[in-house]
C-alpha atoms as a PDB file:
ATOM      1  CA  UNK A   1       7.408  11.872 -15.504  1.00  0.00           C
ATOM      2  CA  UNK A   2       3.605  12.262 -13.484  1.00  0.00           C
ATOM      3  CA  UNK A   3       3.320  11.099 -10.198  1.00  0.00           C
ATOM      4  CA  UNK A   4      -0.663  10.644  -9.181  1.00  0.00           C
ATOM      5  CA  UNK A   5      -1.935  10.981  -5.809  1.00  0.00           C
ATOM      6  CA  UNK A   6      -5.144   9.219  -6.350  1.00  0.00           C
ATOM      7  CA  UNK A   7      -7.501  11.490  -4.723  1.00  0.00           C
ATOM      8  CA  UNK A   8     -11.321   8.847  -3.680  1.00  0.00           C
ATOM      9  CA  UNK A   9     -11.727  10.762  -0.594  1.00  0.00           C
ATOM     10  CA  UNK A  10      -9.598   9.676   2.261  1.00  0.00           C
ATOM     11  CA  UNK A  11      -7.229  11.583   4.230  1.00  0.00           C
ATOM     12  CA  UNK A  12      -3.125  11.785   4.247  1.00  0.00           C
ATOM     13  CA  UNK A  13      -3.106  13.136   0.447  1.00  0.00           C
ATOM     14  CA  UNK A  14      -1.168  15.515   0.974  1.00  0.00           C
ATOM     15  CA  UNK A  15       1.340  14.484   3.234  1.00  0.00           C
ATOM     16  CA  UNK A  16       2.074  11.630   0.500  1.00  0.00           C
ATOM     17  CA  UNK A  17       2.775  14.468  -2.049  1.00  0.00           C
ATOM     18  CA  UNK A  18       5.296  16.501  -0.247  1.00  0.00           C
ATOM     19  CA  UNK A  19       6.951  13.429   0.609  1.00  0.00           C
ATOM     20  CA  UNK A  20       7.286  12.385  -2.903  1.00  0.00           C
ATOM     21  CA  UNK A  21       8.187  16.053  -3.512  1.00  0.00           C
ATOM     22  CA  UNK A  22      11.706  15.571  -1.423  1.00  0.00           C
ATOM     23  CA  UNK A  23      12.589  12.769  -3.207  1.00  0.00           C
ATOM     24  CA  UNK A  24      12.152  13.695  -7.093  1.00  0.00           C
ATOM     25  CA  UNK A  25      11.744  16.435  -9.092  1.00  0.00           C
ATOM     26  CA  UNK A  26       9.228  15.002 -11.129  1.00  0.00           C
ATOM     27  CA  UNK A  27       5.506  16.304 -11.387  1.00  0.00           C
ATOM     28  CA  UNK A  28       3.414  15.261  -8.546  1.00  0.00           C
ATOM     29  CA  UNK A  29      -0.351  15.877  -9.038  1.00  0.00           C
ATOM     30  CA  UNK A  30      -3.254  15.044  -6.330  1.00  0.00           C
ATOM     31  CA  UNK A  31      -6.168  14.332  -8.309  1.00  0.00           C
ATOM     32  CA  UNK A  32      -8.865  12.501  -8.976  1.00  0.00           C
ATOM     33  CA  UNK A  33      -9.781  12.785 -12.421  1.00  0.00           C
ATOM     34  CA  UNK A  34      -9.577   9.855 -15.060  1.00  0.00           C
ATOM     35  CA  UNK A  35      -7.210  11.420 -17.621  1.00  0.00           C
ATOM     36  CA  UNK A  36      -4.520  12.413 -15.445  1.00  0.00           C
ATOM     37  CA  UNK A  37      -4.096   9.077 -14.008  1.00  0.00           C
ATOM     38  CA  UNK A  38      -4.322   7.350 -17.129  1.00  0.00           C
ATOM     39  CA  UNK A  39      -1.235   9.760 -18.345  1.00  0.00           C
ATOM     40  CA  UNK A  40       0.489   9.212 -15.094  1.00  0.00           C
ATOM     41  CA  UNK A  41       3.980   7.371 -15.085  1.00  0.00           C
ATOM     42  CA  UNK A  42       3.526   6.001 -11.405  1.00  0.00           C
ATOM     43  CA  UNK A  43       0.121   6.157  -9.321  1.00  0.00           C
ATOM     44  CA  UNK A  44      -0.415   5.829  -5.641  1.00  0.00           C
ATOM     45  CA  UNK A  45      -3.363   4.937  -3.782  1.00  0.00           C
ATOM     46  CA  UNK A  46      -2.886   6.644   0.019  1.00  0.00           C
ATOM     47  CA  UNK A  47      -5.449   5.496   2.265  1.00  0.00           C
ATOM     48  CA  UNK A  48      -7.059   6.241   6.012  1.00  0.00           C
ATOM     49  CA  UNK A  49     -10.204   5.333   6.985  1.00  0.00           C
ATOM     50  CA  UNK A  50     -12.264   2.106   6.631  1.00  0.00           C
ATOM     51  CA  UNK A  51     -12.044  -0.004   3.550  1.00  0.00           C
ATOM     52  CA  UNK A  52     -15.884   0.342   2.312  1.00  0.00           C
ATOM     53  CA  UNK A  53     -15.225   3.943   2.679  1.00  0.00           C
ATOM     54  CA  UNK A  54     -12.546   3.681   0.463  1.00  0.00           C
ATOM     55  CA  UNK A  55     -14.204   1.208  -1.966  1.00  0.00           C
ATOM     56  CA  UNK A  56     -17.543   3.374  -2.455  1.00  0.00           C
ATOM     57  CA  UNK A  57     -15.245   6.483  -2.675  1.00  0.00           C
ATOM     58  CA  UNK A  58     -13.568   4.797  -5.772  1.00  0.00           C
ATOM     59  CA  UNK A  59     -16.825   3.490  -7.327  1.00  0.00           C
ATOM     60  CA  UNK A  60     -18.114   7.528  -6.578  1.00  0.00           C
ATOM     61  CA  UNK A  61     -16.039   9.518  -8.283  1.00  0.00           C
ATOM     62  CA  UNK A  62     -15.673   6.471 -11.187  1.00  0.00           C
ATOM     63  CA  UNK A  63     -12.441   5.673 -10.307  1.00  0.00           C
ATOM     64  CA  UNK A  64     -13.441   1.834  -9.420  1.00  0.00           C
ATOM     65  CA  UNK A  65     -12.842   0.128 -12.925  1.00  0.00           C
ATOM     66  CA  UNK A  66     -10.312   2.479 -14.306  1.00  0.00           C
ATOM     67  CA  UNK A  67      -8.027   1.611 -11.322  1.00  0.00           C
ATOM     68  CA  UNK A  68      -8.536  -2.179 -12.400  1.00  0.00           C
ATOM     69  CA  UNK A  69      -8.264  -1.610 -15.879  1.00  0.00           C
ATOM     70  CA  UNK A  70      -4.984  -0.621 -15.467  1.00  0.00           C
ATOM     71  CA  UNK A  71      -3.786  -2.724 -12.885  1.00  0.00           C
ATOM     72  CA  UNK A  72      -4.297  -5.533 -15.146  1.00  0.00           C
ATOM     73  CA  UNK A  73      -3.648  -4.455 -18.366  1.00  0.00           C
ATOM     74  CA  UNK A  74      -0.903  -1.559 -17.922  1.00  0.00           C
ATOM     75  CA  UNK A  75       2.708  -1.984 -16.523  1.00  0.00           C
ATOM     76  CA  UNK A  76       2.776   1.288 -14.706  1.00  0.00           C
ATOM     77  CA  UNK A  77       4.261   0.909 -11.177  1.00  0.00           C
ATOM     78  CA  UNK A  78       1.695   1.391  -8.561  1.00  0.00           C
ATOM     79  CA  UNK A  79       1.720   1.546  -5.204  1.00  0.00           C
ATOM     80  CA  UNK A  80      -0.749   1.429  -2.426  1.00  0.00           C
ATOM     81  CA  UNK A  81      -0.538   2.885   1.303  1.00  0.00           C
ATOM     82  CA  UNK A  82      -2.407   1.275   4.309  1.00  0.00           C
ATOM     83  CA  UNK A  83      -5.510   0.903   3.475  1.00  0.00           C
ATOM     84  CA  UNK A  84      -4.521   1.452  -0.488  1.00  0.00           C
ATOM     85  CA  UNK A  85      -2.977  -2.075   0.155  1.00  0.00           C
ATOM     86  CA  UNK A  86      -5.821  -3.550   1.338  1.00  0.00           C
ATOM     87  CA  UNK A  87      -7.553  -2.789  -1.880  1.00  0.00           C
ATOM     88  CA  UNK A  88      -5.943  -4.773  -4.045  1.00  0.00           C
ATOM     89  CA  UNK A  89      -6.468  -7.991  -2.081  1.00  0.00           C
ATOM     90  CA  UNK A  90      -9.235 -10.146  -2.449  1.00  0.00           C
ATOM     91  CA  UNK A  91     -11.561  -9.491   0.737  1.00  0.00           C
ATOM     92  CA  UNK A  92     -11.365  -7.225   3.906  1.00  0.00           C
ATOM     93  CA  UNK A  93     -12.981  -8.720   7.059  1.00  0.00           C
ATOM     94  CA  UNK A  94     -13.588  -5.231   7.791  1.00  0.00           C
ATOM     95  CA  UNK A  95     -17.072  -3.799   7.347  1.00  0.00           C
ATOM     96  CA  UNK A  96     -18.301  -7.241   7.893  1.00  0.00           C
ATOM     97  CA  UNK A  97     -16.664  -8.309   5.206  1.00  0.00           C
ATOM     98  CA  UNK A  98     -15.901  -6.021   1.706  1.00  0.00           C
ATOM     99  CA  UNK A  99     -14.802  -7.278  -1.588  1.00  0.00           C
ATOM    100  CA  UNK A 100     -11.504  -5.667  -2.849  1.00  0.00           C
ATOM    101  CA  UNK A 101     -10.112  -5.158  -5.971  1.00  0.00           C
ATOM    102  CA  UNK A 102      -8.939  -8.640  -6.032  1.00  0.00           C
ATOM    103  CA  UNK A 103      -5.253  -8.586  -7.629  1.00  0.00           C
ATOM    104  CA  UNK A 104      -3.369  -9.999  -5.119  1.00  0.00           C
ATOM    105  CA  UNK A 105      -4.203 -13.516  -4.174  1.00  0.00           C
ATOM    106  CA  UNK A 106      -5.140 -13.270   0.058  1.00  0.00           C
ATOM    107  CA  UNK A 107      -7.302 -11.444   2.681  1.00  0.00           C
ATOM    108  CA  UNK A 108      -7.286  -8.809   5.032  1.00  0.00           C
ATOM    109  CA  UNK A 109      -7.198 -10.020   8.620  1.00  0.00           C
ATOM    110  CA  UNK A 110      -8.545  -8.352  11.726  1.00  0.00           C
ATOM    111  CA  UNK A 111      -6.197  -8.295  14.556  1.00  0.00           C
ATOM    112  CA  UNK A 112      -7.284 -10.034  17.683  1.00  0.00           C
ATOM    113  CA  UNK A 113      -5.818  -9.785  21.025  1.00  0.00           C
ATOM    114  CA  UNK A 114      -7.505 -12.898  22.403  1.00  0.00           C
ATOM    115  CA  UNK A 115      -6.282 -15.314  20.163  1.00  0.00           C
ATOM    116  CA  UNK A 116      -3.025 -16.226  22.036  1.00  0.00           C
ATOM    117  CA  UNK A 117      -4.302 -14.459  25.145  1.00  0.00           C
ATOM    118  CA  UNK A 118      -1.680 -11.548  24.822  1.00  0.00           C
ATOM    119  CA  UNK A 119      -2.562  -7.975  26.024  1.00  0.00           C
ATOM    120  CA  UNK A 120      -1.672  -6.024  22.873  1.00  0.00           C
ATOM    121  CA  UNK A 121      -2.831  -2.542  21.654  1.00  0.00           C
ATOM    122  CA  UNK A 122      -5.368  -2.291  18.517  1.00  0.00           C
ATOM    123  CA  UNK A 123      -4.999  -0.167  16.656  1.00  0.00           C
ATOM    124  CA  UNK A 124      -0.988  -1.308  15.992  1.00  0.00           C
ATOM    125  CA  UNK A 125       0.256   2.295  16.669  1.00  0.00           C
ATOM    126  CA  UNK A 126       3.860   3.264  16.512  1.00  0.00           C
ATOM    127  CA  UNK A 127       7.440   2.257  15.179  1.00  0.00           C
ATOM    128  CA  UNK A 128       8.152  -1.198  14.526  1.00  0.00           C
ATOM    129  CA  UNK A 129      10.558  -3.226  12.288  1.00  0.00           C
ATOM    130  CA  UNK A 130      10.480  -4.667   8.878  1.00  0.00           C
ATOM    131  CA  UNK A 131      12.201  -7.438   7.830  1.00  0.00           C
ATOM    132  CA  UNK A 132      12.826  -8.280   4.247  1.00  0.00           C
ATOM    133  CA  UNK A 133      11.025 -11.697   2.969  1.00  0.00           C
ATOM    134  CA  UNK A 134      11.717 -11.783  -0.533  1.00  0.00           C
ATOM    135  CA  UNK A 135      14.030  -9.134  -3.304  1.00  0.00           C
ATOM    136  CA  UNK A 136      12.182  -6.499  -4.643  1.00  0.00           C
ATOM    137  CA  UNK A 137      13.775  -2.653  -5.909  1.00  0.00           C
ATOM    138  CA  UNK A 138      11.961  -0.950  -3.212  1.00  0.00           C
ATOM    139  CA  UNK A 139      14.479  -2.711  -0.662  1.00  0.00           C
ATOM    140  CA  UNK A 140      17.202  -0.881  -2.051  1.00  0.00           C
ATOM    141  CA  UNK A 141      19.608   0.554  -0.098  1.00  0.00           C
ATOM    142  CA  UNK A 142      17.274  -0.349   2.866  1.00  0.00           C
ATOM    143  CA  UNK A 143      18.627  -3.151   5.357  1.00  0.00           C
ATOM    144  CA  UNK A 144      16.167  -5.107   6.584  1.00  0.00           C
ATOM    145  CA  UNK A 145      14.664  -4.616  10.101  1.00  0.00           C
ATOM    146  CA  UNK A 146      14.398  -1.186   9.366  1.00  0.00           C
ATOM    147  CA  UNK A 147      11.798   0.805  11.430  1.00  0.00           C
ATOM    148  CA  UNK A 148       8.931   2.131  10.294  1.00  0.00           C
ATOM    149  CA  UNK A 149       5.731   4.035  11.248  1.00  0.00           C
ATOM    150  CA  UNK A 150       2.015   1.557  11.260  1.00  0.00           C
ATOM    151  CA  UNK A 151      -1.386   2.830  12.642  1.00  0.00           C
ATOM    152  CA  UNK A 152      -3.653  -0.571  11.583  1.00  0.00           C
ATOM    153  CA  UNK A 153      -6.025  -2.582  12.977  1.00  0.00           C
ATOM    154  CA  UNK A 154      -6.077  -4.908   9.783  1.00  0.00           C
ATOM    155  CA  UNK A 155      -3.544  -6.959   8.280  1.00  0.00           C
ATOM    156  CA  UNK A 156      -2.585  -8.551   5.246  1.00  0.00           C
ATOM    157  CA  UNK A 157      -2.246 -12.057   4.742  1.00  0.00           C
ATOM    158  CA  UNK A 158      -1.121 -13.092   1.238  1.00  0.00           C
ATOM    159  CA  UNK A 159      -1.800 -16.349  -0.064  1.00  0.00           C
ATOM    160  CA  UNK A 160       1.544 -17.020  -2.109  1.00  0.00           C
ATOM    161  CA  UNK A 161       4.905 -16.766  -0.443  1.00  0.00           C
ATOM    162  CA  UNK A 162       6.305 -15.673  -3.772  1.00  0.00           C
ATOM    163  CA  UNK A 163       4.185 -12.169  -3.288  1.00  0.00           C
ATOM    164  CA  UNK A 164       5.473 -11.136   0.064  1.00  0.00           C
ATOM    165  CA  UNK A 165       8.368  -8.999   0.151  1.00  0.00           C
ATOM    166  CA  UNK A 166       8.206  -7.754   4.080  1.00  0.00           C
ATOM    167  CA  UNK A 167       6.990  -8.909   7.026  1.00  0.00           C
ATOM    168  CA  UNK A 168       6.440  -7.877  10.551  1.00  0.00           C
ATOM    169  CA  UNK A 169       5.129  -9.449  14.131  1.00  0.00           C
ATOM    170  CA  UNK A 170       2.786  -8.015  16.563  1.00  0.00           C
ATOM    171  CA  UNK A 171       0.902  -9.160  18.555  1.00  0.00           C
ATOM    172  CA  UNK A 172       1.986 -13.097  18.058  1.00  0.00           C
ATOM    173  CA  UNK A 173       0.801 -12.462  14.582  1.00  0.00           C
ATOM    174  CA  UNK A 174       3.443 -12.217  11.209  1.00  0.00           C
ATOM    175  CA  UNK A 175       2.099  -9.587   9.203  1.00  0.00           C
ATOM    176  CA  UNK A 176       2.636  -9.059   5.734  1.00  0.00           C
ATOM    177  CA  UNK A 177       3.277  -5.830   5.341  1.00  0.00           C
ATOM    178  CA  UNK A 178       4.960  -5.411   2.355  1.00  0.00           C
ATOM    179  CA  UNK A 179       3.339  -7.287  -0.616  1.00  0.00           C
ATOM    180  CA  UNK A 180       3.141  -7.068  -4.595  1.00  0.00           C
ATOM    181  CA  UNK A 181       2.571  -8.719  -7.917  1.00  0.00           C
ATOM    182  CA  UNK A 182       3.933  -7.563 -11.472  1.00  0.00           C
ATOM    183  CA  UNK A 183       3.469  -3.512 -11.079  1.00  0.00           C
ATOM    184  CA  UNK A 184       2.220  -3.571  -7.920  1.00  0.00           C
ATOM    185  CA  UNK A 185       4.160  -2.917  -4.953  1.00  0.00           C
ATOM    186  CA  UNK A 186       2.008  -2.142  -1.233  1.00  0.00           C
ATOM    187  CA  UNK A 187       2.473  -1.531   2.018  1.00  0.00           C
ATOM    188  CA  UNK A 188       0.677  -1.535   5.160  1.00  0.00           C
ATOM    189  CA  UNK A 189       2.644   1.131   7.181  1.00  0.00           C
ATOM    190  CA  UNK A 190       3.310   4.825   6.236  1.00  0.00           C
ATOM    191  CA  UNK A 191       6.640   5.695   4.393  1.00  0.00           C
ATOM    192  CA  UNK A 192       5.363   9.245   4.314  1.00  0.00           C
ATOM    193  CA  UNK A 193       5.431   9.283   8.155  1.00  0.00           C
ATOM    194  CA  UNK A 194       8.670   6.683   8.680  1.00  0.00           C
ATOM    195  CA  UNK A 195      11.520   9.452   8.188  1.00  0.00           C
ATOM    196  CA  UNK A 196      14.574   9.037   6.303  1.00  0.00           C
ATOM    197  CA  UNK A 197      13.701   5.122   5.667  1.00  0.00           C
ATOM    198  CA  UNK A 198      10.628   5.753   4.710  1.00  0.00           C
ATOM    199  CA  UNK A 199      11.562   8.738   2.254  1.00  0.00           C
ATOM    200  CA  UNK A 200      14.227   6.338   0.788  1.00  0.00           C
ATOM    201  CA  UNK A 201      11.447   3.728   0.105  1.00  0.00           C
ATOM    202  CA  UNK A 202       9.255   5.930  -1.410  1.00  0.00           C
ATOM    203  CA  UNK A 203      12.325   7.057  -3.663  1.00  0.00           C
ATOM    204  CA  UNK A 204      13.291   3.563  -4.827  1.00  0.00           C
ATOM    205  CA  UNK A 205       9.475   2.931  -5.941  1.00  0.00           C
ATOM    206  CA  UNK A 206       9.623   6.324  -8.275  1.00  0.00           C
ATOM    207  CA  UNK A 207      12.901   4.774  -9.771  1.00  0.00           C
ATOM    208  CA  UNK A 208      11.043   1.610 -10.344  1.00  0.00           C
ATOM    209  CA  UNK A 209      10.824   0.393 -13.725  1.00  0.00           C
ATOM    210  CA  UNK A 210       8.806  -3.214 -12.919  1.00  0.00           C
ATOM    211  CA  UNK A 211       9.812  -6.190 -15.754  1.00  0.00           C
ATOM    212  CA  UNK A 212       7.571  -6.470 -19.097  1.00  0.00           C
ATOM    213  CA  UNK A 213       4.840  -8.835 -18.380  1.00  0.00           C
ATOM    214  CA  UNK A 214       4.571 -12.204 -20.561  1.00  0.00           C
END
């Protein structure tokens, strides 16, 4: 088995790979070139930064359509990180607005601390829990409200219930923080950086083997 590190140009590649690297003996490659990732067995998307950074860094190195290609038409687990999540969703509000990949039905919210009048820090730094919304494999072994490590100022809102498969509050605001659809599984907080939880997630999505699509 391959394991890509999908490498468009934003930060916290390699910190992704060594992570994987405790958790499987399997080949883990950072790289941006077209063949490997069509060849890879599992892909991940990593992501810091802003989202049009990330977008035109996909489009620049030609990554752009062959990410979508085989979103759609392969049944290769994939799974995105932070802002990687955010690409797969229809539009970011960030940037004044971006258009995303568009896999997963729903947007990408900015958070706002004067909506319910509550003094809360953005960016969402720090430790805070999960709790699991709907089964998926990548909850395995992993109770829910399990801590793990965000730095956000964006969050996901899915537009089907039947996508979300962990949530999380801050700010007065439920965050979907762990959402998917067929072979795609993403997350909005950093399993790289969340210790032994977040190793064990990362774990259960390289043993992932998602259901043959219709």
């Amino acid at each position: 088995m391959t394991i890509i590190i999908v490498d468009y140009g934003v930060g916290n590649l390699y910190s992704v790979a060594n992570a994987i690297k405790k958790v499987t003996n399997e080949n883990v490659i950072v790289s941006n070139k077209a063949k490997d990732i069509k060849n890879a067995n599992r892909i991940i998307l990593p992501g810091q930064g802003a989202i049009k950074d990330c977008i035109n860094g996909l489009k620049k190195k030609e990554l752009y359509w062959l990410i979508k290609d085989l979103i759609y038409k392969n049944n290769k687990p994939i799974l995105g990180i932070c802002i990687g999540q955010h690409l797969f969703m229809e539009y970011s509000e960030e940037n004044n607005s971006v258009f995303c990949i568009n896999y997963i039905p729903g947007i990408v919210k900015k958070y706002n601390n004067k909506n319910y009048n509550l003094n809360f820090k953005i960016p969402h730094i720090g430790w805070n829990v999960v709790y699991k919304y709907n089964d998926h494999p990548v909850w395995e072994g992993i109770k829910s409200g399990s801590r793990f490590y965000f730095v956000h100022s964006y969050y996901v809102k899915s537009k089907f219930k039947k996508n979300i498969f962990g949530i999380t509050e801050y700010g007065g605001r439920c965050a979907n923080v762990i959402i998917g659809y067929n072979s795609v599984i993403s997350v909005q907080f950093h399993p790289e950086k969340s210790s032994f939880i977040g190793l064990k997630f990362l774990k259960n999505f390289v043993n992932w083997e998602p259901e043959k699509r219709n």
